[in-house]
Protein backbone atom coordinates (compact mmCIF):
# COMPACT_ATOMS: atom_id res chain seq x y z
CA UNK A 1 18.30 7.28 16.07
CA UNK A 2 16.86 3.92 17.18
CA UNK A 3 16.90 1.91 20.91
CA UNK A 4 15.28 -1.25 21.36
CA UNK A 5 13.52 -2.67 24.44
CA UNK A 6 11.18 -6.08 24.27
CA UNK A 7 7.33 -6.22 24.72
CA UNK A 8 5.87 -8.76 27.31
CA UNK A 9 5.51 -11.27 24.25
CA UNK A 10 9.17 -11.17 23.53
CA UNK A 11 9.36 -8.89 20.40
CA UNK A 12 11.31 -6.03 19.79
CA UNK A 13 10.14 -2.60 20.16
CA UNK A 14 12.05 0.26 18.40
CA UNK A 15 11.92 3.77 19.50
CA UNK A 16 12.49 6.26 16.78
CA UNK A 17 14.02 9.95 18.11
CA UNK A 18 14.10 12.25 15.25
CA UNK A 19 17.61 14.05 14.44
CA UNK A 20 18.01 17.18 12.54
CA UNK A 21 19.76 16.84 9.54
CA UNK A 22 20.07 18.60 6.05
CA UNK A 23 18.16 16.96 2.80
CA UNK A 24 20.11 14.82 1.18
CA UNK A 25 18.45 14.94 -2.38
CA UNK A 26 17.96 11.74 -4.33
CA UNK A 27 17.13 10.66 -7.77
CA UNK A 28 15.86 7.52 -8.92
CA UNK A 29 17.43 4.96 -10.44
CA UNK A 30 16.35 4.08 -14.11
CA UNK A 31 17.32 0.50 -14.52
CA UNK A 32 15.77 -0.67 -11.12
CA UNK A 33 12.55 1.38 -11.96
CA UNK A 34 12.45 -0.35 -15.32
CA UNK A 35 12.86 -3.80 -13.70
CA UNK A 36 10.35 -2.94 -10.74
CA UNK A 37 7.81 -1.93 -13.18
CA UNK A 38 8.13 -5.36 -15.44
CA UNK A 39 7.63 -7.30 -12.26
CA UNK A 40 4.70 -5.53 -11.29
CA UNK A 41 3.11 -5.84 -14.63
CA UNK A 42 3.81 -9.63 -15.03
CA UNK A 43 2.64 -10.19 -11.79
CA UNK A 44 -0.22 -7.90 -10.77
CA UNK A 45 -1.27 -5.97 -14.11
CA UNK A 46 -0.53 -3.04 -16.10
CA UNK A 47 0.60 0.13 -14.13
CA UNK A 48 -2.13 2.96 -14.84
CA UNK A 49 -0.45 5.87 -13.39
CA UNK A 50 2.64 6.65 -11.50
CA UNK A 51 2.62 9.50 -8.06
CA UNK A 52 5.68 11.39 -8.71
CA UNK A 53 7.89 12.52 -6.53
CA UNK A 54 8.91 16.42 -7.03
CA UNK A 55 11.68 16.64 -4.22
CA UNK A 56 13.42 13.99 -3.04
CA UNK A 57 14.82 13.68 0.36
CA UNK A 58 17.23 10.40 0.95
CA UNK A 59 15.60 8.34 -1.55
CA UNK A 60 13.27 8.65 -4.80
CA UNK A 61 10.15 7.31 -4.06
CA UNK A 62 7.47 6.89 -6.46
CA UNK A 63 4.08 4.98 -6.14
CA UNK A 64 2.84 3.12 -8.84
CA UNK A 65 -0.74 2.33 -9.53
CA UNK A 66 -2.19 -0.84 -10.83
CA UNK A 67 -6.16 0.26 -11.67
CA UNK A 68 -8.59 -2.43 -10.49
CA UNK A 69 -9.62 -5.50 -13.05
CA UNK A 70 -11.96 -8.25 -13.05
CA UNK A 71 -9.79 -10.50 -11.45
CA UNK A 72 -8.22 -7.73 -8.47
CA UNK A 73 -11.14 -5.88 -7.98
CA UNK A 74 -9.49 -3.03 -6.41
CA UNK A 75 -6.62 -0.62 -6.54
CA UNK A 76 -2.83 -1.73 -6.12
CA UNK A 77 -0.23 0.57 -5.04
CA UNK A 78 3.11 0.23 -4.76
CA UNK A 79 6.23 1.95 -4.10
CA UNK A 80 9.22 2.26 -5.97
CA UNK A 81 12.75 3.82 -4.92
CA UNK A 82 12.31 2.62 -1.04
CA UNK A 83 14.93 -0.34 -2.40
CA UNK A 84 17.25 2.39 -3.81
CA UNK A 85 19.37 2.07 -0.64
CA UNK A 86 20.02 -1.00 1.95
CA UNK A 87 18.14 -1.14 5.04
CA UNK A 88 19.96 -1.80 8.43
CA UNK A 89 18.99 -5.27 9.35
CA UNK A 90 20.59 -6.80 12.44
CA UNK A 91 22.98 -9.46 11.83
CA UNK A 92 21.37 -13.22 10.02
CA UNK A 93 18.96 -10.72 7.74
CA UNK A 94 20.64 -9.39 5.42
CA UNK A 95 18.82 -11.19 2.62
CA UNK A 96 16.61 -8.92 3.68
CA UNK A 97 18.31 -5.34 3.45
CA UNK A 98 16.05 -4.56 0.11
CA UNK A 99 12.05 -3.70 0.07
CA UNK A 100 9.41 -2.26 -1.56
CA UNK A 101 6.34 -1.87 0.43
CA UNK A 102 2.19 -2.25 -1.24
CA UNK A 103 -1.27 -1.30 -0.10
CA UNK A 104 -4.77 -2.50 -1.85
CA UNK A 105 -7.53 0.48 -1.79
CA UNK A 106 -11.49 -0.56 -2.59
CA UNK A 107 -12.13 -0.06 -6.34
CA UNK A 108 -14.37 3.08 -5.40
CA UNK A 109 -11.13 4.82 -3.08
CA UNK A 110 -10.59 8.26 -5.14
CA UNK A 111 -7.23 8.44 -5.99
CA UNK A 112 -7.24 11.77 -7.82
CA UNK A 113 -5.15 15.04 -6.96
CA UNK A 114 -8.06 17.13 -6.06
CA UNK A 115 -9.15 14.12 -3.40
CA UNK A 116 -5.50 13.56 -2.05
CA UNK A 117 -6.35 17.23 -0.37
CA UNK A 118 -8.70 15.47 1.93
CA UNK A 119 -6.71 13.38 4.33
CA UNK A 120 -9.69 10.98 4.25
CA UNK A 121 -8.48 9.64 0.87
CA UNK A 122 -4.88 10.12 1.28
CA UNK A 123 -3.51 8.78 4.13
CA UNK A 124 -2.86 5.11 2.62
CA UNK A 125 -1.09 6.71 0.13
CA UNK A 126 0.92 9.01 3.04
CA UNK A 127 1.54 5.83 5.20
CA UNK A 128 3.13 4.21 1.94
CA UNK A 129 5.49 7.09 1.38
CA UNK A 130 6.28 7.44 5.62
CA UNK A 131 6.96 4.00 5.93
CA UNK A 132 9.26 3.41 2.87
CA UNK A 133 11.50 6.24 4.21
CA UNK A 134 11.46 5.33 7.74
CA UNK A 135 13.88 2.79 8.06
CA UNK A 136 16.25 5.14 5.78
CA UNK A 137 15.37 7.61 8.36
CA UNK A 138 16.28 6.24 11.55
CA UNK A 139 19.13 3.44 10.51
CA UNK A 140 16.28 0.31 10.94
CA UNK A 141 14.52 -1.80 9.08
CA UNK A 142 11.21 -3.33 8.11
CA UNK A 143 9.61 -6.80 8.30
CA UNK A 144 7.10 -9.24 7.94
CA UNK A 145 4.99 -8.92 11.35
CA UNK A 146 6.34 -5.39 12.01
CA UNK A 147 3.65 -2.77 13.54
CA UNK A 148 4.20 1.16 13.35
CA UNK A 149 1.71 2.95 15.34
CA UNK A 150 0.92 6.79 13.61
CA UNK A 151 2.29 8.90 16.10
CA UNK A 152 3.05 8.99 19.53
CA UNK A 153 0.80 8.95 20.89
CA UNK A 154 -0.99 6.45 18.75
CA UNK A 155 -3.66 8.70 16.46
CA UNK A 156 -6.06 7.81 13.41
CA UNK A 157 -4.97 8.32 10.28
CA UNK A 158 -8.10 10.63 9.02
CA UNK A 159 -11.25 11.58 10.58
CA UNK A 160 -12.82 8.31 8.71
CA UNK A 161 -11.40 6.02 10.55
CA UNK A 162 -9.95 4.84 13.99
CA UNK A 163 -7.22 2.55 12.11
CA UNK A 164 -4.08 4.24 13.68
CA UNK A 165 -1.55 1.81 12.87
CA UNK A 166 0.28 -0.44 9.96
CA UNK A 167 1.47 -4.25 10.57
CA UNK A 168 4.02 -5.24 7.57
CA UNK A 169 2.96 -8.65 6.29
CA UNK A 170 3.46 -11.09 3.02
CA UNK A 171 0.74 -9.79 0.59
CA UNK A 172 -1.68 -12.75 0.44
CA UNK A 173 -3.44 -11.10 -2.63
CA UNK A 174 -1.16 -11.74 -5.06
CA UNK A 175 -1.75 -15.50 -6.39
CA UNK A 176 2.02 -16.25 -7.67
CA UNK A 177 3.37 -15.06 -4.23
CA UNK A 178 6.39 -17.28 -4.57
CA UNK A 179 7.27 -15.71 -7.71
CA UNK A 180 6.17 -12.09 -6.59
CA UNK A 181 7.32 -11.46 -3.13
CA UNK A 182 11.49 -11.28 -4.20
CA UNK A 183 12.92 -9.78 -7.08
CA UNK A 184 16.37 -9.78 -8.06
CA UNK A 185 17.22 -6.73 -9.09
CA UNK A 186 21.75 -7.17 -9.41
CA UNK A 187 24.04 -9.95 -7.83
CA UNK A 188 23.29 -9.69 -4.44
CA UNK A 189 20.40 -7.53 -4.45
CA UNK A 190 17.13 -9.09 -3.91
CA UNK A 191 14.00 -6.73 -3.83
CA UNK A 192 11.24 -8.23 -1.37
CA UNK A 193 7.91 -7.08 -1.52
CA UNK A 194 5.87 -6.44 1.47
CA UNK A 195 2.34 -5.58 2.08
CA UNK A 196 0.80 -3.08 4.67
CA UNK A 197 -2.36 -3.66 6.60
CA UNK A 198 -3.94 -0.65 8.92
CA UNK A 199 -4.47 -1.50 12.45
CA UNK A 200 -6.06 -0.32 15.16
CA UNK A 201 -4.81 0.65 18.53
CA UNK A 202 -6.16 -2.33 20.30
CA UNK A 203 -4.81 -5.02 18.31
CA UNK A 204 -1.14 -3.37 18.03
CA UNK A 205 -1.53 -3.55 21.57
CA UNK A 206 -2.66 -7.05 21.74
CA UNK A 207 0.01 -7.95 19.32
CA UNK A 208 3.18 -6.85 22.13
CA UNK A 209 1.23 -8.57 24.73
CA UNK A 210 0.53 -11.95 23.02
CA UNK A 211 2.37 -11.89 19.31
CA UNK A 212 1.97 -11.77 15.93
CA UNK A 213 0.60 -15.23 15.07
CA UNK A 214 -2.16 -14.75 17.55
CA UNK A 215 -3.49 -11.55 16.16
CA UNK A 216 -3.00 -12.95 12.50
CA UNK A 217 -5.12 -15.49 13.52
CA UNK A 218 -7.48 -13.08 15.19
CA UNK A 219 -7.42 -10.78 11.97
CA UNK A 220 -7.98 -14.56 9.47
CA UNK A 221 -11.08 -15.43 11.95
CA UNK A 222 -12.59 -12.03 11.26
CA UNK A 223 -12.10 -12.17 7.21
CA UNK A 224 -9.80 -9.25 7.41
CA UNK A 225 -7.93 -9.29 3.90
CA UNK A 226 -5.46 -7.01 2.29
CA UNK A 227 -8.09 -4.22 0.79
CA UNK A 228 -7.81 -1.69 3.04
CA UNK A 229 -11.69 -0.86 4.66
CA UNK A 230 -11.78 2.12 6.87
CA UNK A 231 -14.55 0.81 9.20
CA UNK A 232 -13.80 -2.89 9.52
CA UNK A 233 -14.35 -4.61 12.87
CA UNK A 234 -12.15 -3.78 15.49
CA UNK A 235 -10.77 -7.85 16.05
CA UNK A 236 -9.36 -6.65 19.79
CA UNK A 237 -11.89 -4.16 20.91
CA UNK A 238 -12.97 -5.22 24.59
CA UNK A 239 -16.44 -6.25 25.23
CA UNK A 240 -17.63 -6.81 28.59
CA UNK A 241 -14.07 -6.68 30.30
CA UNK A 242 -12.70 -9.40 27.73
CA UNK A 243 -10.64 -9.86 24.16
């Protein structure tokens, strides 16, 4: 279940109670997995590996891996199945009921099994899979400009890092974004695909006070891009009593 209340720079804040319910197993669905994977590969490059899912709980999610290349020098991962059922958008975005979310990992991020049992290398790749089900979760939806804090209260993902937080936003590291960003998967079904970039606590918090075009601009200023890096500068940390 979901309420709403506003943050002092007008935007909506969603409150997320958990409900006890059965699993609902899912399966995936062949022809939109088929299609995904095509756009991916015309787009981004060939898909390496795919991180099965074994059980299933409202949806079939899958991340696929695009290995790094000399033109994305880094890792690409994206999930698949998180469009397998609408999202509940509020009324005017329903154009927008379909999504698929990505993250970008340093070419050196270990991406094996044996690493993904140190949290340290696995939480992107946890955050991917969280975030894709949330919304089928709790009856909401995600968006461009979106921020989900991890937990509450607010925690770091993994002892490596103080980034506690993920702002949805239009992947600016894919050069035919036009082309990328919606695919249309059946008559009225369009697939958008959004990017995730980790936060920290500070700058979610200056976000609700001031907005999201002020800390994108904060996060431009500071050269913060789409690869994920553990220990970038904190953009909102306070120094001597000011942002």
């Amino acid at each position: 279940m979901s309420t709403a209340e506003r943050s002092p720079s007008g935007s909506l804040i969603y409150r997320h109670q958990s409900s006890d319910r059965p699993l609902t197993p899912a399966s995936g669905e062949p022809a939109s997995i088929d299609l995904i994977s095509e756009h991916i590969e015309k787009h981004i490059g060939p898909i390496e590996a795919v991180f099965h899912e074994m059980v299933s709980d409202l949806i079939h999610l899958d991340v696929l891996l695009v290995a790094p290349s000399s033109a994305r020098n880094y890792y690409t991962l994206i999930t698949c199945g998180m469009s397998n059922l609408p999202m509940t958008v509020p009324e005017g975005a329903e154009a927008f009921r379909y999504a698929e979310l990505m993250i970008c990992l340093p070419a050196a991020w270990k991406l094996s099994d044996e690493s993904f049992k140190n949290e340290d290398n696995y939480w992107p790749v946890r955050s991917l899979k969280t975030l894709a089900r949330l919304p089928h979760e709790y009856n909401t939806w995600l968006y461009a400009a979106h921020t989900i804090p991890n937990g509450n209260p607010v925690q770091p993902y993994a002892s490596n890092t103080k980034l506690a937080g993920m702002m949805v936003t239009v992947p600016s590291s894919v050069e035919s974004i036009n082309e990328f960003f919606t695919l249309t998967v059946s008559p009225g079904k369009d697939v958008h695909f959004f990017g995730l970039m980790p936060l920290y606590n500070e700058e979610m918090n200056f976000k609700l006070q001031h907005g999201a075009e002020a800390l994108l601009e904060k996060l431009n200023k500071a050269g913060v891009t789409d690869i994920v890096d553990p220990n970038r500068r904190n953009t909102c940390k306070k120094r001597f009593g000011l942002f």
